[in-house]
PDB file of N, CA and C in Angstrom:
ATOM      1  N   UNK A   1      -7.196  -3.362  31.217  1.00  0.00           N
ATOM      2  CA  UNK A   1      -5.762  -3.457  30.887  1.00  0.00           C
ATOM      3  C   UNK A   1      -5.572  -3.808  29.411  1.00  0.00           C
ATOM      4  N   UNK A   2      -6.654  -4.603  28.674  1.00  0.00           N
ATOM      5  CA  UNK A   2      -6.600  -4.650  27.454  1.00  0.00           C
ATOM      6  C   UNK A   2      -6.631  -3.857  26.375  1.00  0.00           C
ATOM      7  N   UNK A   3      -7.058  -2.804  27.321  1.00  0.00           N
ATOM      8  CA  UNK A   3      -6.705  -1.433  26.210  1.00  0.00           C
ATOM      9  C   UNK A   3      -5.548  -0.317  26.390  1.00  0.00           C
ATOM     10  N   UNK A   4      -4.703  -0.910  27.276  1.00  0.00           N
ATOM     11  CA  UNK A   4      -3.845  -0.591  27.104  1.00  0.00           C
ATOM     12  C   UNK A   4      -2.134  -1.242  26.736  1.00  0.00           C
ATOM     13  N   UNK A   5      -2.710  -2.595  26.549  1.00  0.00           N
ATOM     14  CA  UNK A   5      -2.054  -3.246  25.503  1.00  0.00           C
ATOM     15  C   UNK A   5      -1.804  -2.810  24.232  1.00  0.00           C
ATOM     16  N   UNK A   6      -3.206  -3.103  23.927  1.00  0.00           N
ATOM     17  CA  UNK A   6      -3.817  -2.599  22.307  1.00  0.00           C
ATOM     18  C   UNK A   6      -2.994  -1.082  21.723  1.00  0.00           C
ATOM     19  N   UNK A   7      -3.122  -0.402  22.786  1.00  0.00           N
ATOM     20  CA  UNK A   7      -2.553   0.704  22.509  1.00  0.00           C
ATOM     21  C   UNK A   7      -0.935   0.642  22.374  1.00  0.00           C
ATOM     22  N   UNK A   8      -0.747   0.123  23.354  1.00  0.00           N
ATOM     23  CA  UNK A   8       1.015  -0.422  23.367  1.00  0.00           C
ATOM     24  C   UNK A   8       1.408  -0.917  21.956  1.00  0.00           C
ATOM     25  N   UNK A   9       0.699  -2.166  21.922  1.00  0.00           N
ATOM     26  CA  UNK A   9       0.984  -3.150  20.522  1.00  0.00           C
ATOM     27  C   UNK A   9       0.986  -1.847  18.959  1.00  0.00           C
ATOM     28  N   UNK A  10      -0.067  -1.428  19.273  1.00  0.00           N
ATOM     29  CA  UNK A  10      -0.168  -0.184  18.545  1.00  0.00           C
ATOM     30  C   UNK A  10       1.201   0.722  18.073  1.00  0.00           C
ATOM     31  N   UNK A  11       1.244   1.440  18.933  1.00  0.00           N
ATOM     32  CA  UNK A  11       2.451   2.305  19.011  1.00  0.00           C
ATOM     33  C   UNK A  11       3.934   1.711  18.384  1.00  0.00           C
ATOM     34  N   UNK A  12       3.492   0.051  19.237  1.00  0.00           N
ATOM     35  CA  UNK A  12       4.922  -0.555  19.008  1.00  0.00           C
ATOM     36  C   UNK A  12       5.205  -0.656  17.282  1.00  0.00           C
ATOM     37  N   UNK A  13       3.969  -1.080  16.502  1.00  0.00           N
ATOM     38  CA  UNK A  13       4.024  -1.173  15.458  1.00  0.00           C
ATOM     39  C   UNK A  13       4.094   0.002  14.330  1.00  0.00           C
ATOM     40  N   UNK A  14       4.139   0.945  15.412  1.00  0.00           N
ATOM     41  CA  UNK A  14       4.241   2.045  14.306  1.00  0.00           C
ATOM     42  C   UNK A  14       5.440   2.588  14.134  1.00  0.00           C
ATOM     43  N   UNK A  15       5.820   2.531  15.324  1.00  0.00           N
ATOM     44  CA  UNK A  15       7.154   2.708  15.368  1.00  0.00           C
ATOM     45  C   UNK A  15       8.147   1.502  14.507  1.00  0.00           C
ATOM     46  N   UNK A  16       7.885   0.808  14.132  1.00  0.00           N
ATOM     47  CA  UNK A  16       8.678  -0.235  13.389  1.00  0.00           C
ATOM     48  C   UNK A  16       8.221  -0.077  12.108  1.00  0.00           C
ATOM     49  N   UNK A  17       6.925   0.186  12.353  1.00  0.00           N
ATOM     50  CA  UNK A  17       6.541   0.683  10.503  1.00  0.00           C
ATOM     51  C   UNK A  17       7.675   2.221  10.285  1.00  0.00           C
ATOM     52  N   UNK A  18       7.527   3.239  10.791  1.00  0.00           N
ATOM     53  CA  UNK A  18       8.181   4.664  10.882  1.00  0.00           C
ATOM     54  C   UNK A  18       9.696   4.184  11.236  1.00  0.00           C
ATOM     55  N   UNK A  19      10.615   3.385  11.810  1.00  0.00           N
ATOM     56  CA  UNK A  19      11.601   3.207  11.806  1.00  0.00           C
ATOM     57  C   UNK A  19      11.732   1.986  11.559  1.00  0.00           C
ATOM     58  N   UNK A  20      12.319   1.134  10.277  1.00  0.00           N
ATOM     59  CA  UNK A  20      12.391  -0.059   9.832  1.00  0.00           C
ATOM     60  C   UNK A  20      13.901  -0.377   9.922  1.00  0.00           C
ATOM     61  N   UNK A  21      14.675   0.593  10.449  1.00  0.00           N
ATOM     62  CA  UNK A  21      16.553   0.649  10.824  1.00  0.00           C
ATOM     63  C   UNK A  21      16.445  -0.288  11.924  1.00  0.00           C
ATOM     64  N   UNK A  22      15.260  -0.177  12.914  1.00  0.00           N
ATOM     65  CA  UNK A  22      16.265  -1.610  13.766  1.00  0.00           C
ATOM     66  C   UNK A  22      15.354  -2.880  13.348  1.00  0.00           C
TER      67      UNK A  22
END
């Protein structure tokens, strides 16, 4: 399940890097 955290946390941060509006 920890790798699919990792992956989550991942994504999440890219998406906030790629959209910094919210």
């Amino acid at each position: 399940m920890f790798h699919l955290l990792a992956v989550w946390c991942f994504v999440f941060y890219l998406v906030m890097c790629s959209v910094p509006t919210l």
